[in-house]
PDB file of N, CA and C in Angstrom:
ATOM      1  N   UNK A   1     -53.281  89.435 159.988  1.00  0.00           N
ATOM      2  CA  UNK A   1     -54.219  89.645 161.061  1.00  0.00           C
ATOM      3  C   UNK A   1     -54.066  91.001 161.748  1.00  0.00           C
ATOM      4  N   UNK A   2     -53.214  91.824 161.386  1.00  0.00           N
ATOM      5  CA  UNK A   2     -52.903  93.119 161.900  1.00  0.00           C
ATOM      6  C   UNK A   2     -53.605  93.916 162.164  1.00  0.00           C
ATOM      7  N   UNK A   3     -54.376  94.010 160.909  1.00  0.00           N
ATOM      8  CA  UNK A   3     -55.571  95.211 160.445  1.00  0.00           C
ATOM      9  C   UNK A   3     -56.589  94.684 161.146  1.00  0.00           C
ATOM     10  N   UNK A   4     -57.177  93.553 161.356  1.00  0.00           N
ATOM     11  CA  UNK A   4     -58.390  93.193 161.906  1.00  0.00           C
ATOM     12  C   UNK A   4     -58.074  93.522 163.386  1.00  0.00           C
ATOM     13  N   UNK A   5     -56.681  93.233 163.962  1.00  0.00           N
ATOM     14  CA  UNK A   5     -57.115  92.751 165.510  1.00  0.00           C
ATOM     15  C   UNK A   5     -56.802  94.622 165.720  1.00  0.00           C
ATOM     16  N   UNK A   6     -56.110  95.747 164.918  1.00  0.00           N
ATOM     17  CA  UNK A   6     -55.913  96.795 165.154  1.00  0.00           C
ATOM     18  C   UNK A   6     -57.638  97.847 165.186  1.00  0.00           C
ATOM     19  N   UNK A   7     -57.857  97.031 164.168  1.00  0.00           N
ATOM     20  CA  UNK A   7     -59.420  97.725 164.053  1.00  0.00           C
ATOM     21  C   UNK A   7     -60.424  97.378 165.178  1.00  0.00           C
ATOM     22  N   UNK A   8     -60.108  96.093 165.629  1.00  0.00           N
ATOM     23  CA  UNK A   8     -61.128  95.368 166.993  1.00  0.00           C
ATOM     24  C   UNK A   8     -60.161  96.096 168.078  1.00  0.00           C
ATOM     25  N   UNK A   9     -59.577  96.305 168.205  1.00  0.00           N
ATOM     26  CA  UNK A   9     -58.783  97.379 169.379  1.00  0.00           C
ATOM     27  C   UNK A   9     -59.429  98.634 169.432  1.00  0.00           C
ATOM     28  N   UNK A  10     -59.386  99.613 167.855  1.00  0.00           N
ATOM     29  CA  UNK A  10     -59.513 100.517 168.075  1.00  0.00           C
ATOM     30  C   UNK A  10     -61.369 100.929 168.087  1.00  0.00           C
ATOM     31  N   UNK A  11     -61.877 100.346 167.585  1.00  0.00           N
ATOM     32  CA  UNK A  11     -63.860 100.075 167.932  1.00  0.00           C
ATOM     33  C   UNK A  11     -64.274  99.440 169.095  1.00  0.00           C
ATOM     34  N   UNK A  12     -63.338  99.118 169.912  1.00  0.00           N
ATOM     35  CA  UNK A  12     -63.253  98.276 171.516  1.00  0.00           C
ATOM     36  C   UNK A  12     -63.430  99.961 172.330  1.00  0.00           C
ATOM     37  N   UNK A  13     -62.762 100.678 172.066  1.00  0.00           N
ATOM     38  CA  UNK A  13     -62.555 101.629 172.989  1.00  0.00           C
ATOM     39  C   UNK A  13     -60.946 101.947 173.405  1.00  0.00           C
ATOM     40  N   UNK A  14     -60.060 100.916 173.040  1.00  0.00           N
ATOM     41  CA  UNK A  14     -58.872 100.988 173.133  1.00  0.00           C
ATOM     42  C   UNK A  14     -58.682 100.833 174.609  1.00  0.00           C
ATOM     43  N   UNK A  15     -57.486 101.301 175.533  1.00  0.00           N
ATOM     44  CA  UNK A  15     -57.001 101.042 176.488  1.00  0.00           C
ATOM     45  C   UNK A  15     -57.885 101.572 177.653  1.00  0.00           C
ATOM     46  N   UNK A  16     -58.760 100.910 178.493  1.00  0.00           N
ATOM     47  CA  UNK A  16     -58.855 101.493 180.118  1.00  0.00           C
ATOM     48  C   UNK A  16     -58.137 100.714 180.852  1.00  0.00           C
ATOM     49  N   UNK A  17     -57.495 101.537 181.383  1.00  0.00           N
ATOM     50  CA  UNK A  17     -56.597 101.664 182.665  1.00  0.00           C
ATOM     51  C   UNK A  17     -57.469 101.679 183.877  1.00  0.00           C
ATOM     52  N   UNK A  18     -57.288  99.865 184.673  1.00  0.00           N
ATOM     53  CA  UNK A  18     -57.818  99.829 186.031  1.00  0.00           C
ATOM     54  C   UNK A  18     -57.394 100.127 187.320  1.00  0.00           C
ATOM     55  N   UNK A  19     -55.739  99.652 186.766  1.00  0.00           N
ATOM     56  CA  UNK A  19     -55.168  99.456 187.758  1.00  0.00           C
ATOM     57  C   UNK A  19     -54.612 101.098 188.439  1.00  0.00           C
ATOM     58  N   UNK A  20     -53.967 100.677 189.454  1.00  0.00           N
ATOM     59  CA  UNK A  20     -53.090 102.394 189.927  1.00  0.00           C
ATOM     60  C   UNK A  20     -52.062 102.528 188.782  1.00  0.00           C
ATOM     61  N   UNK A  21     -52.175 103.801 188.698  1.00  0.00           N
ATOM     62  CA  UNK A  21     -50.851 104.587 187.645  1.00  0.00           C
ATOM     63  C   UNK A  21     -49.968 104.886 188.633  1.00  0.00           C
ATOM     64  N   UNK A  22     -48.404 104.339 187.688  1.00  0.00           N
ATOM     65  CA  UNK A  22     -47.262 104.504 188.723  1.00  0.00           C
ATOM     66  C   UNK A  22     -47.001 105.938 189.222  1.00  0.00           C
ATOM     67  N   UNK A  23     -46.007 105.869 189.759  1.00  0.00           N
ATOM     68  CA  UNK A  23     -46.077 107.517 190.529  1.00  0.00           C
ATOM     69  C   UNK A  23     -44.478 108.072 190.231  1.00  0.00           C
ATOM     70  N   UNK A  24     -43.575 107.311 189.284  1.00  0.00           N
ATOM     71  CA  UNK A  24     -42.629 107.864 188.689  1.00  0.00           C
ATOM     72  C   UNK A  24     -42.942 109.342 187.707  1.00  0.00           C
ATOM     73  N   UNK A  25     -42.179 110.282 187.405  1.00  0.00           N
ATOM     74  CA  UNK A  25     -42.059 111.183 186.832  1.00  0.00           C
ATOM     75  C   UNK A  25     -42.647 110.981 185.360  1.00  0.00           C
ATOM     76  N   UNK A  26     -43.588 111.253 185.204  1.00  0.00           N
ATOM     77  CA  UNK A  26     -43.783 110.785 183.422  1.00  0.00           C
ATOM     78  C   UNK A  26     -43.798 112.857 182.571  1.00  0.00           C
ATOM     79  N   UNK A  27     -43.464 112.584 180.926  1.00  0.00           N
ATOM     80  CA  UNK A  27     -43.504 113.736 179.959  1.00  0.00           C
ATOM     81  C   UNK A  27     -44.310 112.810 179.406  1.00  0.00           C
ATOM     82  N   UNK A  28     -45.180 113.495 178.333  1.00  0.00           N
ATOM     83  CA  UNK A  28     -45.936 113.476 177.587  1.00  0.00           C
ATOM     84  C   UNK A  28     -45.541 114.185 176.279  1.00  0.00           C
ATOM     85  N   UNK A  29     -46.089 113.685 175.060  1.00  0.00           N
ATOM     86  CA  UNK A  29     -46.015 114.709 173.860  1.00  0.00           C
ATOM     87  C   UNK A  29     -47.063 114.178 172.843  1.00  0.00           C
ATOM     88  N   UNK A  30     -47.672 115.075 172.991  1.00  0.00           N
ATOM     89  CA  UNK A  30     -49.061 115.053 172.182  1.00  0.00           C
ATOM     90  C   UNK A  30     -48.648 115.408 170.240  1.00  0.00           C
ATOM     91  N   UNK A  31     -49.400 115.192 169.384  1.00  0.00           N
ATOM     92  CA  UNK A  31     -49.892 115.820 168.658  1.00  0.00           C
ATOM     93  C   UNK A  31     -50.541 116.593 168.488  1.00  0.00           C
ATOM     94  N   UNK A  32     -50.997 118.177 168.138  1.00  0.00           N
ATOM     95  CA  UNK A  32     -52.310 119.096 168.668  1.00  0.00           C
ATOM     96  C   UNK A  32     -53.164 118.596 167.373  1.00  0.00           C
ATOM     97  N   UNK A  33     -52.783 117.606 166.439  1.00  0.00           N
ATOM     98  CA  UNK A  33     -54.069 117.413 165.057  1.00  0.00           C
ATOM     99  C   UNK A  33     -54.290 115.685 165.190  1.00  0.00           C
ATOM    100  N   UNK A  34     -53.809 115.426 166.489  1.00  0.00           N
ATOM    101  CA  UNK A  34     -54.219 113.863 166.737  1.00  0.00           C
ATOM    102  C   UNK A  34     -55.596 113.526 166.273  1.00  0.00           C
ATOM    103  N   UNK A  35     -56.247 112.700 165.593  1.00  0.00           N
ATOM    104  CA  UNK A  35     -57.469 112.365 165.459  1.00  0.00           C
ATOM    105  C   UNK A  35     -57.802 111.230 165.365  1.00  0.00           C
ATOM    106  N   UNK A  36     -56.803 110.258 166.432  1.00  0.00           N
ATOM    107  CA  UNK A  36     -57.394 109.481 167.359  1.00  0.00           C
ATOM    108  C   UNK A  36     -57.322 109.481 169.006  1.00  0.00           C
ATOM    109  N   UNK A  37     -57.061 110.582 169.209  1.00  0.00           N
ATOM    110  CA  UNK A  37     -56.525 110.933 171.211  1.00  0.00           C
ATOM    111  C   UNK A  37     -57.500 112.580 170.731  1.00  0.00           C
ATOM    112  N   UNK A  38     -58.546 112.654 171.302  1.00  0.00           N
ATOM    113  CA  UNK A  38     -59.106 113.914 170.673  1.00  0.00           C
ATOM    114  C   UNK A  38     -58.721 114.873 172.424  1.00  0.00           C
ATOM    115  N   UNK A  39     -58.827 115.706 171.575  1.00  0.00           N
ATOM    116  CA  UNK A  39     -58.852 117.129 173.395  1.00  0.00           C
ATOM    117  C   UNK A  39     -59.394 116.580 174.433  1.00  0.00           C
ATOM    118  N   UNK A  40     -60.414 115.687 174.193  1.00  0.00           N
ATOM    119  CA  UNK A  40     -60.614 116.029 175.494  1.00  0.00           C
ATOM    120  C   UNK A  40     -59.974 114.396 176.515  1.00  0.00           C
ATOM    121  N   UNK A  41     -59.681 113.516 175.468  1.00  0.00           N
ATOM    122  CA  UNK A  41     -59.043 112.416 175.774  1.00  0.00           C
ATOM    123  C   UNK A  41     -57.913 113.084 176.229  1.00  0.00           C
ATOM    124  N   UNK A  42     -56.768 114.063 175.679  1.00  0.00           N
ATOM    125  CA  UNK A  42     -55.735 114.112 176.229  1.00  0.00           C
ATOM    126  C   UNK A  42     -55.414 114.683 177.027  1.00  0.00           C
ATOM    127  N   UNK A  43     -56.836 116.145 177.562  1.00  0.00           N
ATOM    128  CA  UNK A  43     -56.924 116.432 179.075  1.00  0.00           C
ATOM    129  C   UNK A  43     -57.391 115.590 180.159  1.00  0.00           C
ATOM    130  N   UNK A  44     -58.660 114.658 180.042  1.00  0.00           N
ATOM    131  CA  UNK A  44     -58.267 113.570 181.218  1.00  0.00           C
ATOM    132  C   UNK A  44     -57.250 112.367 181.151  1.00  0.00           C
ATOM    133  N   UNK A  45     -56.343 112.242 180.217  1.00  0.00           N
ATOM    134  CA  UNK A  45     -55.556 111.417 180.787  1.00  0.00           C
ATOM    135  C   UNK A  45     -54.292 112.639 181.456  1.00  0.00           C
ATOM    136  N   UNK A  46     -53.906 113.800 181.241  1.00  0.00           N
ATOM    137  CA  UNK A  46     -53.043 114.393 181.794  1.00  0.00           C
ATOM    138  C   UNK A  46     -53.877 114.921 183.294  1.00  0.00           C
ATOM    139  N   UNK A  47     -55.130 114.715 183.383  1.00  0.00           N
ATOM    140  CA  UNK A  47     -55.166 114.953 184.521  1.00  0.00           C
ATOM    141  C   UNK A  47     -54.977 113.711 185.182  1.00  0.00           C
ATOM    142  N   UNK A  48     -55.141 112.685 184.831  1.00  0.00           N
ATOM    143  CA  UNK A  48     -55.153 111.320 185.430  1.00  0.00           C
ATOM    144  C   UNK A  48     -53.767 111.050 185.665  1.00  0.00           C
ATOM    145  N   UNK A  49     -53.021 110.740 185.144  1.00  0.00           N
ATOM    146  CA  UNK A  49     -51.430 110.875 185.131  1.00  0.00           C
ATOM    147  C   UNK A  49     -51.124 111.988 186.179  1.00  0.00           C
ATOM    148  N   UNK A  50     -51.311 113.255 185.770  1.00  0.00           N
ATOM    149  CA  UNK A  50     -50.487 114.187 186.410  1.00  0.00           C
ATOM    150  C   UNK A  50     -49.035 114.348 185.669  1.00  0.00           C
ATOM    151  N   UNK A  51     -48.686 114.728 184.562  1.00  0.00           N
ATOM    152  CA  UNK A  51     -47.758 114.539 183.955  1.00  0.00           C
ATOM    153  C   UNK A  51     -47.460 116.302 183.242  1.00  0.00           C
ATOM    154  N   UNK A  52     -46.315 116.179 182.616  1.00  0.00           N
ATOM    155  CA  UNK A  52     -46.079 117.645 182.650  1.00  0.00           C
ATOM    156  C   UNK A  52     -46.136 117.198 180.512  1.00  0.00           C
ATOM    157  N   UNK A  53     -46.452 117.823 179.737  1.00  0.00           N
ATOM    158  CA  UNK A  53     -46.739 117.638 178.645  1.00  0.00           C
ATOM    159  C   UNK A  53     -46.228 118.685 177.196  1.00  0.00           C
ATOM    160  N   UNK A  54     -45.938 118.502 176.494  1.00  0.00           N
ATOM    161  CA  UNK A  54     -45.703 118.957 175.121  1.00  0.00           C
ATOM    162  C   UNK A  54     -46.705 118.662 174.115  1.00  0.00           C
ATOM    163  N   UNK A  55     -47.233 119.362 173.430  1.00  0.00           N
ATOM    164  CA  UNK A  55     -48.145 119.482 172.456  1.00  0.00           C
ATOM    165  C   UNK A  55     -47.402 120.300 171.420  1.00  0.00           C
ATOM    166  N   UNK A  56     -47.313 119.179 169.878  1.00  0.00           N
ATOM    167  CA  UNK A  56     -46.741 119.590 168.911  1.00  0.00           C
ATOM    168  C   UNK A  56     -47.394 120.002 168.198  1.00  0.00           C
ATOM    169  N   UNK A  57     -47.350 121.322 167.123  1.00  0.00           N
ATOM    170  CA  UNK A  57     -48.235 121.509 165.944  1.00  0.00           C
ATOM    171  C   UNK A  57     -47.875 120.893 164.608  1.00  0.00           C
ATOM    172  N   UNK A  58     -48.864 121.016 163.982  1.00  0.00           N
ATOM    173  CA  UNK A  58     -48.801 120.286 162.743  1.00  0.00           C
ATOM    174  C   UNK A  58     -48.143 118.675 162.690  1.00  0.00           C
ATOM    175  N   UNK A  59     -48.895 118.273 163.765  1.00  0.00           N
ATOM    176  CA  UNK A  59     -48.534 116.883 164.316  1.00  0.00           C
ATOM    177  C   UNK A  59     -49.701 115.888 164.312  1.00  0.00           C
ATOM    178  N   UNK A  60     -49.795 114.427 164.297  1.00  0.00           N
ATOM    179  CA  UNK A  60     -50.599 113.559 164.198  1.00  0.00           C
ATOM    180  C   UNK A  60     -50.556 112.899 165.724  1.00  0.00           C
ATOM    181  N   UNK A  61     -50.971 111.700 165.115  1.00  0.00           N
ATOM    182  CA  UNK A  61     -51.203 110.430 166.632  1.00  0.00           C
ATOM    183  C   UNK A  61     -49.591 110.289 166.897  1.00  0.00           C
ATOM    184  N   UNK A  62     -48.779 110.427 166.048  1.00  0.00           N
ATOM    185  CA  UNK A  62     -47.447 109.375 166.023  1.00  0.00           C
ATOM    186  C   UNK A  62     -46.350 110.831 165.622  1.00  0.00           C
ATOM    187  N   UNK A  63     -46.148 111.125 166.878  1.00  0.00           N
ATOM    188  CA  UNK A  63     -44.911 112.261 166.901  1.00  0.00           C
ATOM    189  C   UNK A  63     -43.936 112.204 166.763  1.00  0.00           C
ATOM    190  N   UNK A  64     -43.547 110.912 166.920  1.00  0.00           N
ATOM    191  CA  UNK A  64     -41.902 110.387 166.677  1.00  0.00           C
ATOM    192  C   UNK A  64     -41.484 110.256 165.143  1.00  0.00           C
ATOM    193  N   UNK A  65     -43.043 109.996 164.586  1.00  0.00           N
ATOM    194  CA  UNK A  65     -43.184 109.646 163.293  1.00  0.00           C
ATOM    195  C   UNK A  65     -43.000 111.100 162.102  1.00  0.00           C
ATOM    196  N   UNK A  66     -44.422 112.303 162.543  1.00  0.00           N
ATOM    197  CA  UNK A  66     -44.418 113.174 162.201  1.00  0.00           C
ATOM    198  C   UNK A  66     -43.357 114.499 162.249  1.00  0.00           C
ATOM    199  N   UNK A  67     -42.835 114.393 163.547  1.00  0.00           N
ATOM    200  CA  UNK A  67     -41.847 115.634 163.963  1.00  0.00           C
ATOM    201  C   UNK A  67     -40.518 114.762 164.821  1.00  0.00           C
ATOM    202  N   UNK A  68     -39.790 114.292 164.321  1.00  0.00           N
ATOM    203  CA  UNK A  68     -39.020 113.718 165.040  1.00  0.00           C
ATOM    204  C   UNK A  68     -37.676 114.141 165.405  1.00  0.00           C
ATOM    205  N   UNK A  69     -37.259 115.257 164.779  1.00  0.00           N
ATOM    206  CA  UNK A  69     -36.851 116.666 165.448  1.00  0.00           C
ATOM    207  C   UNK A  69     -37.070 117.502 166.377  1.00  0.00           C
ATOM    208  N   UNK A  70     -37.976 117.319 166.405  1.00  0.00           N
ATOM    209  CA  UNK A  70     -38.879 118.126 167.372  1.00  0.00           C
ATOM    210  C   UNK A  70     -38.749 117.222 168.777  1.00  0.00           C
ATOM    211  N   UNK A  71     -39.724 115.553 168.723  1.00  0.00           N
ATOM    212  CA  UNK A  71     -39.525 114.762 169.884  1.00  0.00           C
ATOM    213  C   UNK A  71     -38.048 114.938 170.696  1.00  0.00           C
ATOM    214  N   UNK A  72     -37.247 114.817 169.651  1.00  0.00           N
ATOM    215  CA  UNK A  72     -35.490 114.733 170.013  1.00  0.00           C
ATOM    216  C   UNK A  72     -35.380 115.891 170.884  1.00  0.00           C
ATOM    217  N   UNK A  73     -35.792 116.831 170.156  1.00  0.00           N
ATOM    218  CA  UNK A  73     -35.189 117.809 170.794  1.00  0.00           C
ATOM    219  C   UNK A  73     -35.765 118.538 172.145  1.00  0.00           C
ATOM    220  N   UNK A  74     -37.032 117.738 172.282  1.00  0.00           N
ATOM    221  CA  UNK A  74     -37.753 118.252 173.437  1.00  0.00           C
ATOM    222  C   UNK A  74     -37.301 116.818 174.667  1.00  0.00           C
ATOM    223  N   UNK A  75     -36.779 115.926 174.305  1.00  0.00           N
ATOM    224  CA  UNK A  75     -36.518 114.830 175.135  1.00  0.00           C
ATOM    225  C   UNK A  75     -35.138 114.812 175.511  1.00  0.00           C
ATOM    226  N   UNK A  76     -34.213 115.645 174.860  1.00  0.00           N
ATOM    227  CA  UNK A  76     -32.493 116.014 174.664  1.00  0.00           C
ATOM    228  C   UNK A  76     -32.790 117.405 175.773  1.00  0.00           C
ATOM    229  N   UNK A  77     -33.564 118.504 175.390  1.00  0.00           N
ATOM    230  CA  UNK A  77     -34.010 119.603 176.705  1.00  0.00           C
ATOM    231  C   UNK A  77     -33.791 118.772 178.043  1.00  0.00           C
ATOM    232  N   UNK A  78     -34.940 118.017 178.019  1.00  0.00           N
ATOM    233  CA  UNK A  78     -35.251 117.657 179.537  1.00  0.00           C
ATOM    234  C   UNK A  78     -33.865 116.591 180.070  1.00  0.00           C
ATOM    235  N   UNK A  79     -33.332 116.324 179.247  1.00  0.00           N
ATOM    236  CA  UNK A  79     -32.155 115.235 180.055  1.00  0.00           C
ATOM    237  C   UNK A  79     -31.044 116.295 180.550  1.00  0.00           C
ATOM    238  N   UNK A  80     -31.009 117.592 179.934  1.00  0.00           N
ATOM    239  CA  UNK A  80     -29.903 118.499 179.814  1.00  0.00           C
ATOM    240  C   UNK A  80     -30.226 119.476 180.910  1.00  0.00           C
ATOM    241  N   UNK A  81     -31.698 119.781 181.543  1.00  0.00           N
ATOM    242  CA  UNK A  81     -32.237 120.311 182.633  1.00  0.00           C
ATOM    243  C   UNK A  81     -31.706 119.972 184.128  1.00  0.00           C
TER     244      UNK A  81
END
């Protein structure tokens, strides 16, 4: 049932957010070749958030997946800041 209820998720529109967004510190890390979070999805949710962000190249939807050297090492930065 994976594929069906993933596909009725993603032809739904996927996630709106009603409620208030918390007000803890959030990072972000994009993919810049995402092609399901397109540009302009990932400028209003960083404006919505307010969040400070990383955008990887030659990256997909799933950064942990694609560059996971990269995630590490940008999430190992900020703890070491």
């Amino acid at each position: 049932g994976w594929g069906m209820s993933l596909a009725s998720f993603a032809s739904s529109g996927g996630i709106d957010v009603k409620g208030p967004i918390p007000n803890q510190k959030m990072n972000v890390i994009w993919g810049k070749q995402d092609r399901i979070l397109s540009k302009k999805i990932r400028s209003k949710s960083q404006e919505i958030i307010n969040c400070s962000h990383k955008e990887l190249e030659d990256c997909g939807h799933l950064p942990h997946i694609d560059k996971p050297k990269s995630v590490y090492n940008y999430w190992e930065n900020l703890n070491n800041d």
